[in-house]
Every structure is written in C-alpha cells, then in structure tokens.
N, C-alpha and C. Protein backbone atom coordinates (compact mmCIF):
# COMPACT_ATOMS: atom_id res chain seq x y z
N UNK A 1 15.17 -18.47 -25.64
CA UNK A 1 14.00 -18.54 -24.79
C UNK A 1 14.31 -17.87 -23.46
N UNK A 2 13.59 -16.72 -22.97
CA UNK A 2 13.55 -16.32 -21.59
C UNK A 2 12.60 -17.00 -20.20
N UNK A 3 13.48 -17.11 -19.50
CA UNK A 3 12.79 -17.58 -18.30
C UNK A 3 13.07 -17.00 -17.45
N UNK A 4 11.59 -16.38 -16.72
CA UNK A 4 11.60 -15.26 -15.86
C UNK A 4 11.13 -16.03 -14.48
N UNK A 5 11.82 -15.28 -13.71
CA UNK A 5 11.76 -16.28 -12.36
C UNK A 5 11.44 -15.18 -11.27
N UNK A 6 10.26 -15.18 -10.57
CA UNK A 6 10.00 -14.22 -9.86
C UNK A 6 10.04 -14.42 -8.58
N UNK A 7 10.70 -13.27 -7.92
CA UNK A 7 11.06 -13.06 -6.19
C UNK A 7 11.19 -11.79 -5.88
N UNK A 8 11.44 -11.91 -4.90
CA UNK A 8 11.45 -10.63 -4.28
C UNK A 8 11.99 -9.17 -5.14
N UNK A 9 13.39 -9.99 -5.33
CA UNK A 9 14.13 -9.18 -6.23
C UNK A 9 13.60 -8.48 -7.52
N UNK A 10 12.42 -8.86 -7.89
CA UNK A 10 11.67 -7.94 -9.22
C UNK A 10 11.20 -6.69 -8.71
N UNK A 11 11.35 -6.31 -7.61
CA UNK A 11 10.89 -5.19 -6.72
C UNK A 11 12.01 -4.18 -6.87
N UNK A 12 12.81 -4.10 -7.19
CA UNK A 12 13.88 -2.92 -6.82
C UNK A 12 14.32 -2.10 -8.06
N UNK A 13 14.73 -1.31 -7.44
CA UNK A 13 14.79 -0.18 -8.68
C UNK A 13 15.20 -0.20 -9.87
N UNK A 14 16.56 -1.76 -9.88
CA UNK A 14 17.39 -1.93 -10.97
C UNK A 14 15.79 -2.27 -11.78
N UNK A 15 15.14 -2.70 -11.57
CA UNK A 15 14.04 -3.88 -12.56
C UNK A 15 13.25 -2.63 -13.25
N UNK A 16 13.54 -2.68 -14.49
CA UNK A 16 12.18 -1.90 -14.77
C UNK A 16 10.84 -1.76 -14.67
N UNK A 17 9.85 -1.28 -14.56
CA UNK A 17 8.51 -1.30 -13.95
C UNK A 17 8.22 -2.21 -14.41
N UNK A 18 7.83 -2.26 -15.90
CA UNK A 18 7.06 -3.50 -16.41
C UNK A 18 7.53 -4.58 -16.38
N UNK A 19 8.51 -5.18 -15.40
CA UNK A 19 9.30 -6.21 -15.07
C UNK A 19 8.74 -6.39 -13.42
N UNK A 20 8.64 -5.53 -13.32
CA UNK A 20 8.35 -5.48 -10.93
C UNK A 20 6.97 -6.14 -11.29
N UNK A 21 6.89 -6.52 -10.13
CA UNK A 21 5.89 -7.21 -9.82
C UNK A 21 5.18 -6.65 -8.93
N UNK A 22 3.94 -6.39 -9.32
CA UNK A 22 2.38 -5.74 -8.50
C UNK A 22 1.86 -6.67 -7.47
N UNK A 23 2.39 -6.29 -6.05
CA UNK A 23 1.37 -7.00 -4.96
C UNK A 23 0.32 -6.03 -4.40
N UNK A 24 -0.72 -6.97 -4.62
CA UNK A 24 -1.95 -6.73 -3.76
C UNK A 24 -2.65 -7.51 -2.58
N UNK A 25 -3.36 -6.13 -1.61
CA UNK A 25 -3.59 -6.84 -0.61
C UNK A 25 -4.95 -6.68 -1.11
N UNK A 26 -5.93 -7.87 -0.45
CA UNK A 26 -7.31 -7.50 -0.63
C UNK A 26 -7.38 -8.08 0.80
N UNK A 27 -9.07 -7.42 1.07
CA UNK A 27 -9.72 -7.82 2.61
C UNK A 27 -11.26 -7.56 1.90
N UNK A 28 -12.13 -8.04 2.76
CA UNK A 28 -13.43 -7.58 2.76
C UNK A 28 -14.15 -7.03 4.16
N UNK A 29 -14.78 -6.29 3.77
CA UNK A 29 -15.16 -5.06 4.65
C UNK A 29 -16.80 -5.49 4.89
N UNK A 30 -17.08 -5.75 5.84
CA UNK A 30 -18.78 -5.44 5.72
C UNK A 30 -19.26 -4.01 5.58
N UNK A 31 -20.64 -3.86 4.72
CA UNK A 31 -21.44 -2.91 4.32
C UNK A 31 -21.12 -2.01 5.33
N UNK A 32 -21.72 -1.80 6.08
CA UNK A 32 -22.00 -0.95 7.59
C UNK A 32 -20.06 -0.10 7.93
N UNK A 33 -19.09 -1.19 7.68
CA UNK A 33 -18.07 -0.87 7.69
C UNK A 33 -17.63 0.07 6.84
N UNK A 34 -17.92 -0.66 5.26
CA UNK A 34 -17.26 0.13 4.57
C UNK A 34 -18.23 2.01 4.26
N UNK A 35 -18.99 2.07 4.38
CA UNK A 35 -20.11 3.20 4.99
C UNK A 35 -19.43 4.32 5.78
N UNK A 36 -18.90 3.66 6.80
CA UNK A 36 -18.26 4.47 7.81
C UNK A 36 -16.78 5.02 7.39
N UNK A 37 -16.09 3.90 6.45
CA UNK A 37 -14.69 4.60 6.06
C UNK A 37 -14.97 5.29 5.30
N UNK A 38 -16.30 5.16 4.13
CA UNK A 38 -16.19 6.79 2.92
C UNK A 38 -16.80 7.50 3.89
N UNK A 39 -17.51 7.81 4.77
CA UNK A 39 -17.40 9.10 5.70
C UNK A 39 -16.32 9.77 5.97
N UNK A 40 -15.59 8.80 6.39
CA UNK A 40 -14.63 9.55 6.91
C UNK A 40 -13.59 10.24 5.66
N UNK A 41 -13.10 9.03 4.72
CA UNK A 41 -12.66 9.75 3.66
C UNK A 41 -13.36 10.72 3.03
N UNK A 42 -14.60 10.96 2.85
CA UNK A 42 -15.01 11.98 1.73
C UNK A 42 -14.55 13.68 3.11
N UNK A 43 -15.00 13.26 4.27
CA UNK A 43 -14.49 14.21 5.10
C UNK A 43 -13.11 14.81 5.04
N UNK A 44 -12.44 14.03 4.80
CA UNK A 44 -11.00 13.82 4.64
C UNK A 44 -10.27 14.72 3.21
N UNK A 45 -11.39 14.32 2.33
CA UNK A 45 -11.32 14.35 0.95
C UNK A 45 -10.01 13.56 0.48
N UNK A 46 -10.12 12.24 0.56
CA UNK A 46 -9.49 11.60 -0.34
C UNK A 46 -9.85 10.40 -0.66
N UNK A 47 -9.59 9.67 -1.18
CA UNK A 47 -10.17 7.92 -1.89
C UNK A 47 -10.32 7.26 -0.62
N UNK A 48 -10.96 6.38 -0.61
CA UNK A 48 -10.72 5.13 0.45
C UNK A 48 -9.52 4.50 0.43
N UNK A 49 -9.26 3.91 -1.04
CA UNK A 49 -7.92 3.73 -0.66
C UNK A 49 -6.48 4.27 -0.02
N UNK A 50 -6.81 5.50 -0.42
CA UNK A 50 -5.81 6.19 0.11
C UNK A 50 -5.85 6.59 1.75
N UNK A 51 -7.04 6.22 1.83
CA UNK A 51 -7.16 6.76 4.01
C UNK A 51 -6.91 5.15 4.07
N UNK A 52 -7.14 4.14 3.77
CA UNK A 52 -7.11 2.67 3.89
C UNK A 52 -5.06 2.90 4.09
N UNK A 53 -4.06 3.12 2.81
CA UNK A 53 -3.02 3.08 3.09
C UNK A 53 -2.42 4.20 4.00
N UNK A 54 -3.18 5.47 3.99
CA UNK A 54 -2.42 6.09 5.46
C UNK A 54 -2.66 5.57 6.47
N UNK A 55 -3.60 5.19 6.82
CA UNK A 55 -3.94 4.32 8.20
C UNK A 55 -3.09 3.34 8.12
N UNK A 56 -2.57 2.03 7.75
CA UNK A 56 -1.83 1.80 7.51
C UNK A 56 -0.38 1.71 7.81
N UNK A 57 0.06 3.05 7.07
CA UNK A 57 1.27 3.43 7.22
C UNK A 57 1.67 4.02 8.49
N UNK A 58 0.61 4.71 9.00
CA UNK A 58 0.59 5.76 10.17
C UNK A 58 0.94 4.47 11.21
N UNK A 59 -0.30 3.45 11.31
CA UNK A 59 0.10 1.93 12.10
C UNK A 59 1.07 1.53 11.99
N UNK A 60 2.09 1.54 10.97
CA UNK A 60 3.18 0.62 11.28
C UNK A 60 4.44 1.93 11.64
N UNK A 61 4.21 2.70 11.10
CA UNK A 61 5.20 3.84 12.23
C UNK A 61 5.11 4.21 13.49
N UNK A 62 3.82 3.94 14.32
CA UNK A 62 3.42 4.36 15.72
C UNK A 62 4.22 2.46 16.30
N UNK A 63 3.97 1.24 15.41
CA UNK A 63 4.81 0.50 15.98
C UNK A 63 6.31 0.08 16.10
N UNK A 64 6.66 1.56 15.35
CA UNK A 64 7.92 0.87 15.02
C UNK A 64 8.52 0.31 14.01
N UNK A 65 7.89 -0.53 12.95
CA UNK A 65 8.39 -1.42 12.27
C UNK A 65 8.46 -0.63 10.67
N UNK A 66 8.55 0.68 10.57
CA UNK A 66 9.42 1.13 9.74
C UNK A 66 9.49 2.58 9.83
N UNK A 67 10.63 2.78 9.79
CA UNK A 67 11.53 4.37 10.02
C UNK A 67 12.33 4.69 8.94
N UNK A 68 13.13 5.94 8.73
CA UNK A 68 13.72 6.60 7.98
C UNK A 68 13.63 6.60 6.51
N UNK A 69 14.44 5.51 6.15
CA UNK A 69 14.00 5.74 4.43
C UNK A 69 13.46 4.46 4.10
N UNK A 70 12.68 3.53 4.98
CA UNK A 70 11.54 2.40 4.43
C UNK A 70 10.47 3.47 4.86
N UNK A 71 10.28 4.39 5.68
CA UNK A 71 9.45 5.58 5.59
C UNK A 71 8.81 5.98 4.50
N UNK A 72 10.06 6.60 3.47
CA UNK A 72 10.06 7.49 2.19
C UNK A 72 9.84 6.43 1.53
N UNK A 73 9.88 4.94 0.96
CA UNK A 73 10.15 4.30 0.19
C UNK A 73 8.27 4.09 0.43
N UNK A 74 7.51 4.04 1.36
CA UNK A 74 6.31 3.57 1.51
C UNK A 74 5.16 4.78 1.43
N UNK A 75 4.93 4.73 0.39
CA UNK A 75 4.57 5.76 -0.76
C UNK A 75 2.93 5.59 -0.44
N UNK A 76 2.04 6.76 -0.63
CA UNK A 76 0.71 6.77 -0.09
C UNK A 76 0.02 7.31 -1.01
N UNK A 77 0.62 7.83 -1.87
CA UNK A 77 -0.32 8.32 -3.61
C UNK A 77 -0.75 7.65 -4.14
C-alpha cells in the first residue's frame, strides 16, 4: 500500500510531474475590472492570464522578493 504525503517537497524537480502538485491562485475580479484587463491584454496580445502572471512577476521583482534564478524558475508561459 502507498501513502502519499504531500508538502512542499512534491514541487521539485526530483518528483515527477504527475507526482508535483498543482497550486492555484484564484481571486474575483468585478465585471468593469475584468473589461479593462482584456483591453489591455488583447492590446498586448496575450491571454489574461498571462498579463495577470507578468504583472505579477514584474511586482515581485520591482520589490525585491525574487532575483536571479527564483527569477528563471518563475515561468510566465
């Protein structure tokens, strides 16, 4: 019998994918809001989600709280 015990550690490279564990963030957006971000993305030309995680990413590098290779590791495709 296997018993799988999940933490952090299902995240790293040793783990094979279908072993890692998928976190998601969700939020809700009002109408009027979310309106204004596909503007800007279709301007942009890319998904919402994807201007949702560069914004994001761009935010937590202008504060600081990740550089060099947690940089590269924080993937925007």
């Amino acid at each position: 019998m296997e018993i799988n015990n999940f933490n952090e550690d299902t995240n790293t490279p040793d783990v094979p994918k279908s072993k890692q564990l998928v976190q998601m963030l969700s939020f809700r957006v009002v109408p009027a809001y979310f309106r204004e971000i596909e503007k800007v993305a279709t301007k942009k030309n890319v998904s919402v989600s994807k201007l949702i995680r560069t914004y994001i990413k761009e935010g937590m590098k202008q504060d600081n709280e990740i550089s060099g290779k947690e940089n590269s590791d924080f993937r925007v495709e």
